[in-house]
PDB file of N, CA and C in Angstrom:
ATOM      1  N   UNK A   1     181.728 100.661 151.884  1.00  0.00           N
ATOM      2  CA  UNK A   1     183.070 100.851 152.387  1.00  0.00           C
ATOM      3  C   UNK A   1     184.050 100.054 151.537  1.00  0.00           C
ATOM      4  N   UNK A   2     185.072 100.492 151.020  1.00  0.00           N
ATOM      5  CA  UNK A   2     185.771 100.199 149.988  1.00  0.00           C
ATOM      6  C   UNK A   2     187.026  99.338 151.356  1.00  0.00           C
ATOM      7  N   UNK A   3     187.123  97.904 150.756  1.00  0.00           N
ATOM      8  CA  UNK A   3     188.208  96.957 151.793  1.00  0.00           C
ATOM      9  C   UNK A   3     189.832  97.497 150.989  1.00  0.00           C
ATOM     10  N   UNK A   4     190.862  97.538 151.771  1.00  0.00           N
ATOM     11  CA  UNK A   4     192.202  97.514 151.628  1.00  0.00           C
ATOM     12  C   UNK A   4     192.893  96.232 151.876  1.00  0.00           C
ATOM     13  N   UNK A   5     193.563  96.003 150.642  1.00  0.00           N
ATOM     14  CA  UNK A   5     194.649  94.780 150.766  1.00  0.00           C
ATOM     15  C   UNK A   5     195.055  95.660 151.480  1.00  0.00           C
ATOM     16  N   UNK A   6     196.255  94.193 152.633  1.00  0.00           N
ATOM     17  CA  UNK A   6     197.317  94.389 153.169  1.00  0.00           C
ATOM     18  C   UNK A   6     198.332  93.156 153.144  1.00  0.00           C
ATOM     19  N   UNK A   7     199.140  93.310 152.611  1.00  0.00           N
ATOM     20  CA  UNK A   7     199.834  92.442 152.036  1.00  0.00           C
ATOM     21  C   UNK A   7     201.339  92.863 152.879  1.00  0.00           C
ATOM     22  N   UNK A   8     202.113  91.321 153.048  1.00  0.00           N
ATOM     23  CA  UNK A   8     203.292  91.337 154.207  1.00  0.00           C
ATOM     24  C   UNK A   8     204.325  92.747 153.680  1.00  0.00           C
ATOM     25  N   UNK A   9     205.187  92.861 154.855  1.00  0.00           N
ATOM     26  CA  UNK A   9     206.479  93.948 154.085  1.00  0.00           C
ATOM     27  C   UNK A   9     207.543  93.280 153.663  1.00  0.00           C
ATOM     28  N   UNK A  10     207.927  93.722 152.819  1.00  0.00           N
ATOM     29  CA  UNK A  10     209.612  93.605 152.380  1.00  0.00           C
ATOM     30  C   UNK A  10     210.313  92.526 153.031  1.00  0.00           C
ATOM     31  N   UNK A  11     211.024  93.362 154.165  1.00  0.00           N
ATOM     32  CA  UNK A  11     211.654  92.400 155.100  1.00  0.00           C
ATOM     33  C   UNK A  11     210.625  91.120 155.607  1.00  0.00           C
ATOM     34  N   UNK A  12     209.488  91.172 155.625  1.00  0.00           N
ATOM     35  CA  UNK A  12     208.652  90.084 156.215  1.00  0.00           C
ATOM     36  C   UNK A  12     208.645  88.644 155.342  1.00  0.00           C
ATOM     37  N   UNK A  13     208.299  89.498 153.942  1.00  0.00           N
ATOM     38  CA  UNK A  13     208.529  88.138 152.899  1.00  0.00           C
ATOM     39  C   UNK A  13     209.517  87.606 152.306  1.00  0.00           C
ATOM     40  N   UNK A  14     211.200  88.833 152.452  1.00  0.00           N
ATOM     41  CA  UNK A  14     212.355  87.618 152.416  1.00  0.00           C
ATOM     42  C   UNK A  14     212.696  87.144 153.660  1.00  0.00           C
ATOM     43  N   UNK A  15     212.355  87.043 154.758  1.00  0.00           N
ATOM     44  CA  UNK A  15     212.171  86.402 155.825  1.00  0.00           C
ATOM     45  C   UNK A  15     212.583  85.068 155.808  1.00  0.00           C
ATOM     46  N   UNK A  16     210.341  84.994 155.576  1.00  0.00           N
ATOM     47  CA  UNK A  16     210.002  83.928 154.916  1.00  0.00           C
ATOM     48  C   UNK A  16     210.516  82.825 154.054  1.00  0.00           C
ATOM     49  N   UNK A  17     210.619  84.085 153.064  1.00  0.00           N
ATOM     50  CA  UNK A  17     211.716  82.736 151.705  1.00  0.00           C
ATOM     51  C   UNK A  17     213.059  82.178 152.710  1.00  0.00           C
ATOM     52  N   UNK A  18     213.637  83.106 153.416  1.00  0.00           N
ATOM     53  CA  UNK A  18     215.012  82.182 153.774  1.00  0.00           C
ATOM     54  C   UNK A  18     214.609  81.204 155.077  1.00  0.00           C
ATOM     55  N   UNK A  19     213.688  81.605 155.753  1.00  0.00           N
ATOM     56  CA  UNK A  19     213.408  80.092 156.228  1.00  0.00           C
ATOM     57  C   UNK A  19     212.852  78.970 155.868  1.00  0.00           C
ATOM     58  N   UNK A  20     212.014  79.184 154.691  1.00  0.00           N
ATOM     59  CA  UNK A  20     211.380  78.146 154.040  1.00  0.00           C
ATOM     60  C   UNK A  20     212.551  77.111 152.946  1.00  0.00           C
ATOM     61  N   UNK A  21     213.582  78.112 152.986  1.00  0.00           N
ATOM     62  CA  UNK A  21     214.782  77.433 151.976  1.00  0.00           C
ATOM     63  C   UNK A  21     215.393  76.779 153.229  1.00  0.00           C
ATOM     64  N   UNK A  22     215.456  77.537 154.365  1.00  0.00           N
ATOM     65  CA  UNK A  22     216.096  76.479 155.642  1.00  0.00           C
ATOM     66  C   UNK A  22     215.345  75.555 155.714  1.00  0.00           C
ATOM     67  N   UNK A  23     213.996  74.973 156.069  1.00  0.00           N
ATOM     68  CA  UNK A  23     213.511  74.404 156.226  1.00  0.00           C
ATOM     69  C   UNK A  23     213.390  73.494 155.471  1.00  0.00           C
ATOM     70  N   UNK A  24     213.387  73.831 153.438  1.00  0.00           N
ATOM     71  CA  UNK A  24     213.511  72.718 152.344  1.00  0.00           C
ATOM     72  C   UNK A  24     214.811  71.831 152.713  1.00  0.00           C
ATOM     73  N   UNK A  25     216.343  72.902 153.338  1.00  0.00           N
ATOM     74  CA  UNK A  25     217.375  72.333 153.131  1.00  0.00           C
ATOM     75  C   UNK A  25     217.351  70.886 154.100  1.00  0.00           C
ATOM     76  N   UNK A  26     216.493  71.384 155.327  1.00  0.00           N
ATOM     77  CA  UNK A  26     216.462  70.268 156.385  1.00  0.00           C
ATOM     78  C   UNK A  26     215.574  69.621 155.814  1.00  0.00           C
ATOM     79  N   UNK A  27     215.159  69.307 155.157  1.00  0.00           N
ATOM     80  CA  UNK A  27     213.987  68.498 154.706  1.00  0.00           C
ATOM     81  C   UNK A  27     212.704  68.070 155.458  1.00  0.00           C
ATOM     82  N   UNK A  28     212.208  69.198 155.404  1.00  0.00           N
ATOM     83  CA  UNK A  28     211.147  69.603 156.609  1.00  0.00           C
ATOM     84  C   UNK A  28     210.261  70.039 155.629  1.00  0.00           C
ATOM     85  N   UNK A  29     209.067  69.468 155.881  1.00  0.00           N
ATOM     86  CA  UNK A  29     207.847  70.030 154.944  1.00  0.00           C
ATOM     87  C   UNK A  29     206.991  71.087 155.760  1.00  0.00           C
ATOM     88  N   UNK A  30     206.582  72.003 154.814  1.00  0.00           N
ATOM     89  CA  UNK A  30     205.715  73.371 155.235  1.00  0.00           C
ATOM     90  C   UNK A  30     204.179  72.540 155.142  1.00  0.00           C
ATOM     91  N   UNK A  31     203.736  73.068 156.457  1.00  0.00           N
ATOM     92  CA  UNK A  31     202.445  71.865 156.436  1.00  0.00           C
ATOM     93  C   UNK A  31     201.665  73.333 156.527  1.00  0.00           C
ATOM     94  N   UNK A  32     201.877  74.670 156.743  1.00  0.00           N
ATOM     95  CA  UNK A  32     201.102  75.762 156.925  1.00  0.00           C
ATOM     96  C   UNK A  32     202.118  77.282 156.801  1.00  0.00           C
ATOM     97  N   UNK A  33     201.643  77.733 156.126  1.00  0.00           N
ATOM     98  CA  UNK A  33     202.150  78.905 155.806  1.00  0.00           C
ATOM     99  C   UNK A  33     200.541  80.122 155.257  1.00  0.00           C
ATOM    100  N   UNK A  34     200.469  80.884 156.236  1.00  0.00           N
ATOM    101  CA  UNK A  34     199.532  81.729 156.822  1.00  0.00           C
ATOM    102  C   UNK A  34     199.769  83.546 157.007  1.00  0.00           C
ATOM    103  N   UNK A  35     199.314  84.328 155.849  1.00  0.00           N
ATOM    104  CA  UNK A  35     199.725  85.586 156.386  1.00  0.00           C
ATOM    105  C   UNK A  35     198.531  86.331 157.120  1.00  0.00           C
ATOM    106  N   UNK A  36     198.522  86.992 158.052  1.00  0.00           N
ATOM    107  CA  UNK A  36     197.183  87.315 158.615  1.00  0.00           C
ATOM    108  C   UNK A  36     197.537  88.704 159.038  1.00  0.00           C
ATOM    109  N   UNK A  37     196.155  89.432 157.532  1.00  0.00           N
ATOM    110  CA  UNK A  37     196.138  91.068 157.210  1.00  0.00           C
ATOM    111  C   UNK A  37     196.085  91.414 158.176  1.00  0.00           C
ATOM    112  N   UNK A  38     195.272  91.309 159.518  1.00  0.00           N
ATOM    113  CA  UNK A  38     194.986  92.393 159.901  1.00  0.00           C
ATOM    114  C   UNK A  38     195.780  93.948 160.298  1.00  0.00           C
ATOM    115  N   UNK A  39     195.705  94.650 160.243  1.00  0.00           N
ATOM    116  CA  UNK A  39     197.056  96.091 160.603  1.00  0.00           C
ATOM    117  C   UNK A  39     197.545  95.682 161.992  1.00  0.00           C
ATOM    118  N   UNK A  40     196.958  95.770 163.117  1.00  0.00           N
ATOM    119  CA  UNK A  40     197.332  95.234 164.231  1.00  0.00           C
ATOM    120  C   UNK A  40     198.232  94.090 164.458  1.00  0.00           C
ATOM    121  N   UNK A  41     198.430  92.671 163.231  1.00  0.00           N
ATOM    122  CA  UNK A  41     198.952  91.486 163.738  1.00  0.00           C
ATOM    123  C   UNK A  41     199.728  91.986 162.661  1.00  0.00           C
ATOM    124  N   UNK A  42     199.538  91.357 161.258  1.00  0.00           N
ATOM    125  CA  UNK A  42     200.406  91.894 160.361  1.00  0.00           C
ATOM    126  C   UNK A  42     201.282  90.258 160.029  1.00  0.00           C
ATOM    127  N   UNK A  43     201.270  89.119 160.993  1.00  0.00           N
ATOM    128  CA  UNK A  43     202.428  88.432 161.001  1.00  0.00           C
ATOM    129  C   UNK A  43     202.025  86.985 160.052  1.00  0.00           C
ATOM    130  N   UNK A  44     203.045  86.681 160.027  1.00  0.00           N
ATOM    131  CA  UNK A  44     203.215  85.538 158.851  1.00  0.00           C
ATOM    132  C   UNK A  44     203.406  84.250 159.725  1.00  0.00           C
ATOM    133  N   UNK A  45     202.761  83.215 160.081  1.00  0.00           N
ATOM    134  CA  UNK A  45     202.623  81.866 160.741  1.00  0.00           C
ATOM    135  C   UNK A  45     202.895  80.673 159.247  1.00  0.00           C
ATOM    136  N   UNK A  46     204.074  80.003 160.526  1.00  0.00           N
ATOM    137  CA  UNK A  46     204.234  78.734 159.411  1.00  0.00           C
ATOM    138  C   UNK A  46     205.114  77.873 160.329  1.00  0.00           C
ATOM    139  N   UNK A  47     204.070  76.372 159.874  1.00  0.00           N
ATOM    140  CA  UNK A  47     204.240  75.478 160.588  1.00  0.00           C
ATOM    141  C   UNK A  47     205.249  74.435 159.580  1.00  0.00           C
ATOM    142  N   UNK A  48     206.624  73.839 160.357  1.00  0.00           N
ATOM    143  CA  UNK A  48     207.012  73.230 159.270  1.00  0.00           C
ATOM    144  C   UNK A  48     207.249  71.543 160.405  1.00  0.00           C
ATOM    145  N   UNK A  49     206.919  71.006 159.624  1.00  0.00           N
ATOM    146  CA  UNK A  49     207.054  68.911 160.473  1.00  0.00           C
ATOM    147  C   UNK A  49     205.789  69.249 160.808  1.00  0.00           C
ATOM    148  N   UNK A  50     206.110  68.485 162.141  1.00  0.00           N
ATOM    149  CA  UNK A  50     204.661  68.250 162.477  1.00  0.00           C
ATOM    150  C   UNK A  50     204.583  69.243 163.826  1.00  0.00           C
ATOM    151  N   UNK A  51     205.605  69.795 164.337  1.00  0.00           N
ATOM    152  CA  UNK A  51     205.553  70.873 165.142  1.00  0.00           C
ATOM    153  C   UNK A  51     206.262  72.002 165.299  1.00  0.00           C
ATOM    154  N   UNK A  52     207.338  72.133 164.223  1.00  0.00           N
ATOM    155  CA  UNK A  52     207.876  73.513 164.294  1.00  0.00           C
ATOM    156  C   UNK A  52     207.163  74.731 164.043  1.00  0.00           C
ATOM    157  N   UNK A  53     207.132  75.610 164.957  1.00  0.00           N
ATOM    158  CA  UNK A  53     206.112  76.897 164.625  1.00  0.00           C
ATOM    159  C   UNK A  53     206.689  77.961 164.978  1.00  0.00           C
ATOM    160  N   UNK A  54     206.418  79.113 163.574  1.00  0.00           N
ATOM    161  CA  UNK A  54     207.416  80.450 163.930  1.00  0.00           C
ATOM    162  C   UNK A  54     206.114  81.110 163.470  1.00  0.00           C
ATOM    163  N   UNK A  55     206.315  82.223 164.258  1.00  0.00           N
ATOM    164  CA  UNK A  55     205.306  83.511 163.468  1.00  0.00           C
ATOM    165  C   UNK A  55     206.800  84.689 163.037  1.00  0.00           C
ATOM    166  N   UNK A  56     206.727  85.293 161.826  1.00  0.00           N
ATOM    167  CA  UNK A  56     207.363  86.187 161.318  1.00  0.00           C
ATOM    168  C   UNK A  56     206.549  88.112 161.559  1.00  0.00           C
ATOM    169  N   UNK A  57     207.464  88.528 161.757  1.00  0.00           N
ATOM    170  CA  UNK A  57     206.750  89.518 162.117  1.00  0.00           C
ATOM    171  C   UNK A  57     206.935  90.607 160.782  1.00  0.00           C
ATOM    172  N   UNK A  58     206.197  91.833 160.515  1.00  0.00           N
ATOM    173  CA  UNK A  58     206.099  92.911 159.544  1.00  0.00           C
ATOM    174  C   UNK A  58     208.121  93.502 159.452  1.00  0.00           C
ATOM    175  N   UNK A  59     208.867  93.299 160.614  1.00  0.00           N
ATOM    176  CA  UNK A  59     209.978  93.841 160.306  1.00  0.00           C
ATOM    177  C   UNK A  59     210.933  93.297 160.144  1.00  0.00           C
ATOM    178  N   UNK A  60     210.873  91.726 159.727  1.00  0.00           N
ATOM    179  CA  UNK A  60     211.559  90.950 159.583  1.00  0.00           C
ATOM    180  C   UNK A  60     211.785  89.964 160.671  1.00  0.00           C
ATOM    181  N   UNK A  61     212.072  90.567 162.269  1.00  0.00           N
ATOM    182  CA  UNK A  61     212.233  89.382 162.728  1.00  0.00           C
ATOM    183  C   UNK A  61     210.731  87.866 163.485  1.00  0.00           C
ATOM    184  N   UNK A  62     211.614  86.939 163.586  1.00  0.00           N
ATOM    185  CA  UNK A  62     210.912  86.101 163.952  1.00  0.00           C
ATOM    186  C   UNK A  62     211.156  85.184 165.526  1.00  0.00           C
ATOM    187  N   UNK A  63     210.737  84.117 165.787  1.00  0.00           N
ATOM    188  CA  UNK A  63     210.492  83.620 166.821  1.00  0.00           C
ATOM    189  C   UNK A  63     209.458  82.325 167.070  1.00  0.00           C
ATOM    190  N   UNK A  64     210.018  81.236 167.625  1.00  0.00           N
ATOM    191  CA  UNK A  64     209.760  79.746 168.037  1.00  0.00           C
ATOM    192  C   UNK A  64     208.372  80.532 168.531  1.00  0.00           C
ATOM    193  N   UNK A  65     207.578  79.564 168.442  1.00  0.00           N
ATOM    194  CA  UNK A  65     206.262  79.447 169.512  1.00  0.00           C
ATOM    195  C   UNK A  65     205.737  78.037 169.881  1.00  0.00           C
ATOM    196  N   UNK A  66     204.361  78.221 170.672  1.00  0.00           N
ATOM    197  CA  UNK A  66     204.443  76.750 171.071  1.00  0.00           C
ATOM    198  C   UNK A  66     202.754  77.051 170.517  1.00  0.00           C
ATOM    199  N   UNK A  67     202.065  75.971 170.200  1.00  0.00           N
ATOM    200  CA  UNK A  67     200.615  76.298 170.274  1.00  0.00           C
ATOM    201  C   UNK A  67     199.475  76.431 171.210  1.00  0.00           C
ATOM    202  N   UNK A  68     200.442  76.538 172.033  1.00  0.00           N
ATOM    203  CA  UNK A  68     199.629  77.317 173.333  1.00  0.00           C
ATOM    204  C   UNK A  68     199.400  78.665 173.314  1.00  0.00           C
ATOM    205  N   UNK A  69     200.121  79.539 172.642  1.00  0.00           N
ATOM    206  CA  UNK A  69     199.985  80.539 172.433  1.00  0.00           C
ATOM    207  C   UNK A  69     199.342  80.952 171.234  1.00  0.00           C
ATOM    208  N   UNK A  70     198.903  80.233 170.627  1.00  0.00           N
ATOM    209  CA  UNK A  70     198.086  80.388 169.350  1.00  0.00           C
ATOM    210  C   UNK A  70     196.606  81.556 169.550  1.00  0.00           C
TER     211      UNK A  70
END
């Protein structure tokens, strides 16, 4: 069985870049930045300090989480 990349969309990975430039500007270090293929999730996790946590989704938008919901 031949595997398929799946790699983030468009909107998902300039997302990304503009929060990670928010996050450089606050001077907040990326302690995790995580894209996870599967077709079903699709979403981009990144942890910046020691507890800010967003998952980015395939259409651009995003959203706070807590790691309870992990």
């Amino acid at each position: 069985m031949e595997e398929t990349t799946i790699y983030p969309t468009t909107k998902q990975a300039l997302m990304c870049l503009i929060l990670c430039q928010s996050f450089s500007n606050l001077q907040r270090d990326i302690q995790i930045f995580r894209f996870n293929p599967e077709p079903e999730k699709g979403y981009v996790f990144i942890m910046a300090g020691e507890k800010l946590q967003i998952l980015v989704f395939g259409d651009g938008n995003w959203r706070f989480i807590n790691e309870t919901e992990l």
